[in-house]
Protein backbone atom coordinates (compact mmCIF):
# COMPACT_ATOMS: atom_id res chain seq x y z
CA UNK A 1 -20.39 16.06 17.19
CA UNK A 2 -23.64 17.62 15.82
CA UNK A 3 -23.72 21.25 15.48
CA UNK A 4 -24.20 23.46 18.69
CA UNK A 5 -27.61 25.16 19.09
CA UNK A 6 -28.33 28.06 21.49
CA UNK A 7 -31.17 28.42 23.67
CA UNK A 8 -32.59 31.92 23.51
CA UNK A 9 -33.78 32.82 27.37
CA UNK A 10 -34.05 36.56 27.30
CA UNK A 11 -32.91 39.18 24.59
CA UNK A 12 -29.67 39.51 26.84
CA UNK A 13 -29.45 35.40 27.66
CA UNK A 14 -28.70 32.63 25.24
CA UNK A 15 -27.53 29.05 26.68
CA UNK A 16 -25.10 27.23 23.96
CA UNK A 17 -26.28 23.28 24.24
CA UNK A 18 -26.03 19.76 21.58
CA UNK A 19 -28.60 17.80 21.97
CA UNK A 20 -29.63 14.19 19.72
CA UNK A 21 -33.40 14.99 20.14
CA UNK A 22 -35.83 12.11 20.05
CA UNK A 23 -39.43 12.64 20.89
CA UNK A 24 -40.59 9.88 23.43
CA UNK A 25 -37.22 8.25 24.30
CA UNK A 26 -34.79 8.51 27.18
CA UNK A 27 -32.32 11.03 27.63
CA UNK A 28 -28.90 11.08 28.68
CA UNK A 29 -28.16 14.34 30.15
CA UNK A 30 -24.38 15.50 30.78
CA UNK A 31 -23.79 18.55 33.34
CA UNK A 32 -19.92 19.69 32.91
CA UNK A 33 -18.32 21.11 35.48
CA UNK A 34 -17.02 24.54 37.07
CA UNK A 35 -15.88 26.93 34.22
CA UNK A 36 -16.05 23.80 31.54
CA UNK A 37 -17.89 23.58 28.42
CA UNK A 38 -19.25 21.08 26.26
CA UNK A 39 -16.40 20.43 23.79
CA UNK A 40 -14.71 18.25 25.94
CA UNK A 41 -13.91 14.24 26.30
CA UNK A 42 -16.89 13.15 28.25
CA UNK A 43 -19.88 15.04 26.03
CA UNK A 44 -18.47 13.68 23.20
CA UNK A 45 -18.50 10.40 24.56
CA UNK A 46 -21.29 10.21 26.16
CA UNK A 47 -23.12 11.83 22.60
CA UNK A 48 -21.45 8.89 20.63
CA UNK A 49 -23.18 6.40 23.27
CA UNK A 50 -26.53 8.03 22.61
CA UNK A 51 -26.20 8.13 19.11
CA UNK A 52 -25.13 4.80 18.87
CA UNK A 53 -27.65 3.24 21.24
CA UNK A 54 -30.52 5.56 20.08
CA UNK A 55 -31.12 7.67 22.83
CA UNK A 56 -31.71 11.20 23.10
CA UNK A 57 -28.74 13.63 24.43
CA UNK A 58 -28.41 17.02 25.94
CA UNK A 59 -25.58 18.78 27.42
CA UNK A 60 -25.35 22.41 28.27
CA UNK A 61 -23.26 25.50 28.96
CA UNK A 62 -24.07 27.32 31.92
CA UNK A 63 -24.38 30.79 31.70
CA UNK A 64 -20.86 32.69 31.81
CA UNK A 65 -19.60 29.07 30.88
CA UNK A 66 -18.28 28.46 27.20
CA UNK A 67 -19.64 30.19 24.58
CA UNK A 68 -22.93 30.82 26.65
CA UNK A 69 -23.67 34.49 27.30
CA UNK A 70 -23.22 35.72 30.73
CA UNK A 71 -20.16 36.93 32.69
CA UNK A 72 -19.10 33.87 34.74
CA UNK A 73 -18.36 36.24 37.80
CA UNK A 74 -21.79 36.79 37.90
CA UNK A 75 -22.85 33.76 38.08
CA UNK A 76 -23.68 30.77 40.91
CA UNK A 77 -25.21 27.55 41.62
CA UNK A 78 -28.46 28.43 41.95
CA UNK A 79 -28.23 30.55 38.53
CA UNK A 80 -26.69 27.66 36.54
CA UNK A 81 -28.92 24.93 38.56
CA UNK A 82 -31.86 27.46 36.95
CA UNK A 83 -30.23 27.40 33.48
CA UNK A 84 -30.03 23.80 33.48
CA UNK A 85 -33.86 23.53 34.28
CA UNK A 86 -35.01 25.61 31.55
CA UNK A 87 -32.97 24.03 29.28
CA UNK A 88 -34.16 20.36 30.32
CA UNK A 89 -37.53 21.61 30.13
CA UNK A 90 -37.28 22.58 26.76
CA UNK A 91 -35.23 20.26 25.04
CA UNK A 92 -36.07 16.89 26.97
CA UNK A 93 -39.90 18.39 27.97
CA UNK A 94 -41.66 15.12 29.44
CA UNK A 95 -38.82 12.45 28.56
CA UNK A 96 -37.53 10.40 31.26
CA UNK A 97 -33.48 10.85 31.71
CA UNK A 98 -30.32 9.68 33.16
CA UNK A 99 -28.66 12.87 34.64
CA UNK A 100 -24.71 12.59 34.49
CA UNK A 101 -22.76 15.01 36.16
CA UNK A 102 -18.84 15.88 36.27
CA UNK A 103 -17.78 17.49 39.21
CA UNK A 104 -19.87 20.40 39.82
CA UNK A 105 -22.41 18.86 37.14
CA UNK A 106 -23.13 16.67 39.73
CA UNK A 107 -23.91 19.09 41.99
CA UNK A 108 -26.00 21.01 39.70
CA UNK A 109 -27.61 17.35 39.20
CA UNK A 110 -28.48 17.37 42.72
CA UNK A 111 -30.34 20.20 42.47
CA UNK A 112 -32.70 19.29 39.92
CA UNK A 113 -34.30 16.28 41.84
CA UNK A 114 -36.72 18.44 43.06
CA UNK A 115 -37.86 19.74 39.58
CA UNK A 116 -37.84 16.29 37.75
CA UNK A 117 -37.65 13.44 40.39
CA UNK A 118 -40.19 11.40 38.67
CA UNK A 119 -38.37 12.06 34.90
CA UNK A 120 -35.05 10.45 36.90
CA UNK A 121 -34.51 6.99 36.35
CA UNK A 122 -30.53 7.21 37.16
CA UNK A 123 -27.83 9.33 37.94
CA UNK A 124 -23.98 9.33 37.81
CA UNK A 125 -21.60 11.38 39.12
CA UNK A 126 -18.23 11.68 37.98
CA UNK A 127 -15.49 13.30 40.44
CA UNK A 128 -18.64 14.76 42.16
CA UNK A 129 -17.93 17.70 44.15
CA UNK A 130 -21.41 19.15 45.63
CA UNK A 131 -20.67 21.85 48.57
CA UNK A 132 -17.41 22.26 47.12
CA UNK A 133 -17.66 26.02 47.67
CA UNK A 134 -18.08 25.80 51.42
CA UNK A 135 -16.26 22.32 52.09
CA UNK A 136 -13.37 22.80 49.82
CA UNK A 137 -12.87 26.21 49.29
CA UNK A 138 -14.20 28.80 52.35
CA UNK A 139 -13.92 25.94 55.06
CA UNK A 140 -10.06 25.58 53.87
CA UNK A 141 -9.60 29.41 53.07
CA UNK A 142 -6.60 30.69 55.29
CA UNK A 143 -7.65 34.35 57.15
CA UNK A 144 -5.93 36.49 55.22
CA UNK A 145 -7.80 35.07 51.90
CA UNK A 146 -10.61 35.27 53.59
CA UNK A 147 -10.58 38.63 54.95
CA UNK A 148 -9.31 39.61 50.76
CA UNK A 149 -12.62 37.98 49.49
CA UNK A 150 -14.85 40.10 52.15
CA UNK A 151 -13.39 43.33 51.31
CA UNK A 152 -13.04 43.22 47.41
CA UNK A 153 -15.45 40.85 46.45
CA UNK A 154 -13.49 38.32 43.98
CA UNK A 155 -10.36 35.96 44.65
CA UNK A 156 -8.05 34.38 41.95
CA UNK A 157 -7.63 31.02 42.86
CA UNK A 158 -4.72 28.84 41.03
CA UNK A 159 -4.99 25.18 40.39
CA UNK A 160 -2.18 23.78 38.27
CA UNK A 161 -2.29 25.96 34.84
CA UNK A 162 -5.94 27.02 35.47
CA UNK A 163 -6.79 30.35 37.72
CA UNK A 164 -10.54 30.58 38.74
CA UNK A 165 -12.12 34.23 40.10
CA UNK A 166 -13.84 33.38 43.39
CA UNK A 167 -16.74 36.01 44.29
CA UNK A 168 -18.04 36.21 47.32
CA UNK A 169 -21.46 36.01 46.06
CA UNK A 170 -20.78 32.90 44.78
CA UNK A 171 -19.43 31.44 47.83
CA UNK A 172 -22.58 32.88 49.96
CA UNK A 173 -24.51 31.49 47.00
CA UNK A 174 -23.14 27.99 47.41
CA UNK A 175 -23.94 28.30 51.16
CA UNK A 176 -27.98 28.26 50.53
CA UNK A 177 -27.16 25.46 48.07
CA UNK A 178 -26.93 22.46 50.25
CA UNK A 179 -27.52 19.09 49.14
CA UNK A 180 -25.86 16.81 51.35
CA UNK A 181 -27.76 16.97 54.23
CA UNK A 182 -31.48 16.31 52.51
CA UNK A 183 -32.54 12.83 51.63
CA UNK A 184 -33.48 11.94 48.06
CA UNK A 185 -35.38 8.85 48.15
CA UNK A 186 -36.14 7.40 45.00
CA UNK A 187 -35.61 3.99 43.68
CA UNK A 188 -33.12 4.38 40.60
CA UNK A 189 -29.55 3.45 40.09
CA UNK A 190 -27.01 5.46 41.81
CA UNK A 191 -23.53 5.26 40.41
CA UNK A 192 -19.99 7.54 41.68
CA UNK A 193 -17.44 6.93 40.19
CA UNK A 194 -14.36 8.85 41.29
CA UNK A 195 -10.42 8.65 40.45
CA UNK A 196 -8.20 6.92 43.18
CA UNK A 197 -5.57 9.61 42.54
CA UNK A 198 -7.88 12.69 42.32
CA UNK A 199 -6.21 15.44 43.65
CA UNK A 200 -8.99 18.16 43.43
CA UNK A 201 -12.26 16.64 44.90
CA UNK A 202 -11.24 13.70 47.38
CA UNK A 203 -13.43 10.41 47.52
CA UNK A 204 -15.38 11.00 50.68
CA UNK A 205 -17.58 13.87 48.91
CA UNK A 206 -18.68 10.77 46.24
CA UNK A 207 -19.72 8.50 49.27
CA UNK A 208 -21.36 11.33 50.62
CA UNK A 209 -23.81 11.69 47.55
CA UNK A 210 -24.27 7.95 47.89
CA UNK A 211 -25.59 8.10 51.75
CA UNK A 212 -28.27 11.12 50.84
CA UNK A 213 -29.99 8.09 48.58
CA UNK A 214 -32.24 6.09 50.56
CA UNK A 215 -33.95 3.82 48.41
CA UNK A 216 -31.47 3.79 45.34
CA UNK A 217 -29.61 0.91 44.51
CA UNK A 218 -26.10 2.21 45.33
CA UNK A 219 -22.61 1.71 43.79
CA UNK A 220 -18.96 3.16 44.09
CA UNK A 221 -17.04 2.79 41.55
CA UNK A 222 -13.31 4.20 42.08
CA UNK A 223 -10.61 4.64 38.77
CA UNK A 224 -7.30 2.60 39.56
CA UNK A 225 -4.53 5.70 39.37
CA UNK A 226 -7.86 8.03 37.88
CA UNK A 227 -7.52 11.74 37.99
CA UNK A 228 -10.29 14.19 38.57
CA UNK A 229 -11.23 14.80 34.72
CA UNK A 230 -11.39 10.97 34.28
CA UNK A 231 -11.24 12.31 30.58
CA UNK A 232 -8.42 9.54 29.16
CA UNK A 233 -9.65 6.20 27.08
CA UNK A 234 -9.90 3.93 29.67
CA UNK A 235 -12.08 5.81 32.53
CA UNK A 236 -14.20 7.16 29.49
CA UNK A 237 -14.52 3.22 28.75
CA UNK A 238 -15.65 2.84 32.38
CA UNK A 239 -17.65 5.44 32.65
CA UNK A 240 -19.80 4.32 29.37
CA UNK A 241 -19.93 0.87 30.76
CA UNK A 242 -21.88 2.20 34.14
CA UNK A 243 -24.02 3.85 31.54
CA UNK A 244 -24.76 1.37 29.65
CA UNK A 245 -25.72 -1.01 32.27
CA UNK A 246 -28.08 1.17 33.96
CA UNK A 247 -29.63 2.06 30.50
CA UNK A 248 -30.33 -1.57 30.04
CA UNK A 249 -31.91 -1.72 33.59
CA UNK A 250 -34.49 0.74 32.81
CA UNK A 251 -35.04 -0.82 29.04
């Protein structure tokens, strides 16, 4: 991998990104997911592809996220959907793009139709998870966690090894930040893929992306025994195969 760079926002605010910058070619743009960074499996995949195919590449820490500045309790969608714009705007400027998004990412991708819809020539979404927040998380939330969140503001939440704090302003947050419910219609390739055996963010929420398309041309693309990271060899294979073909559809 090339050597991180920071985006400088305010005196108080810099975003960590890698980017393989090319002026008048088309990006491939990776959004990590909730509490990840950019060290991972997938943006070093996905750089290697654009390296190797001569494309330009960004991917980007959030704010509170990696070794971006911020306190991640602080944070929401709409604030890392707004770091994710400036960055684009910077880095990419008037380059078209394929926006890729893991998980959250892809919720965060969502979101940034309305900035860039005619930069978008594709999008992907890997274990997408958009209204997790409210679908997965308050919706499910017994009473008693709940009422804990109301009155002190911030929940642990445990996952396997991993424990997330849950603020209440980010679950209100997520609230405003609905995407499933608004059509996008725009006529680029729309591919989920999602693993069968993903335990964190089940299937339906990657059909549910599909169905807000209404002009796209639409495919599903689910991992044999895939988990929700899809981070191992072969779905990283997969996933740069979906790439790949819709890179040679706009080309």
């Amino acid at each position: 991998m090339k050597k991180f760079k920071y985006l400088k926002i305010t005196n108080a605010k810099k975003l960590r990104y890698i980017d393989n910058y090319f002026r008048k070619k088309l990006y491939i743009i990776f959004l990590p997911g909730f509490m990840s960074d950019i060290e991972g499996e997938k943006p070093k995949t996905l750089f290697k592809f654009a390296k190797k195919n001569k494309l330009g590449f960004l991917s980007l820490e959030y704010s509170g996220h990696g070794k971006s500045s911020g306190i991640f309790t602080k944070g929401n969608i709409s604030v890392w959907s707004n770091d994710t714009k400036r960055v684009i705007t910077k880095i990419v400027n008037k380059n078209n793009f394929i926006l890729i998004g893991s998980s959250m990412g892809a919720w965060i991708a969502l979101n940034q139709f309305k900035y860039f819809k005619s930069q978008i020539k594709g999008f992907v979404g890997i274990g997408s998870a958009p209204e997790f927040l409210t679908r997965l998380m308050w919706n499910k939330f017994p009473n008693k966690t709940k009422k804990e969140l109301i009155k002190t503001g911030k929940i642990l939440i445990k996952n396997g090894d991993y424990e997330y704090p849950i603020t209440l302003q980010l679950i209100k947050d997520g609230k405003k930040n609905k995407v499933l419910n608004k059509k996008i219609s725009t006529n680029i390739k729309v591919t989920m893929i999602h693993g069968q055996k993903d335990e964190v963010v089940p299937i339906i929420f990657s059909k549910h992306v599909l169905k807000i398309f209404s002009k796209a041309d639409k495919k599903m693309v689910i991992i044999k025994n895939g988990d929700h990271s899809l981070s191992h060899q072969r779905p990283l294979g997969r996933i740069v195969k979906e790439l790949d073909a819709i890179v040679k559809d706009i080309s």
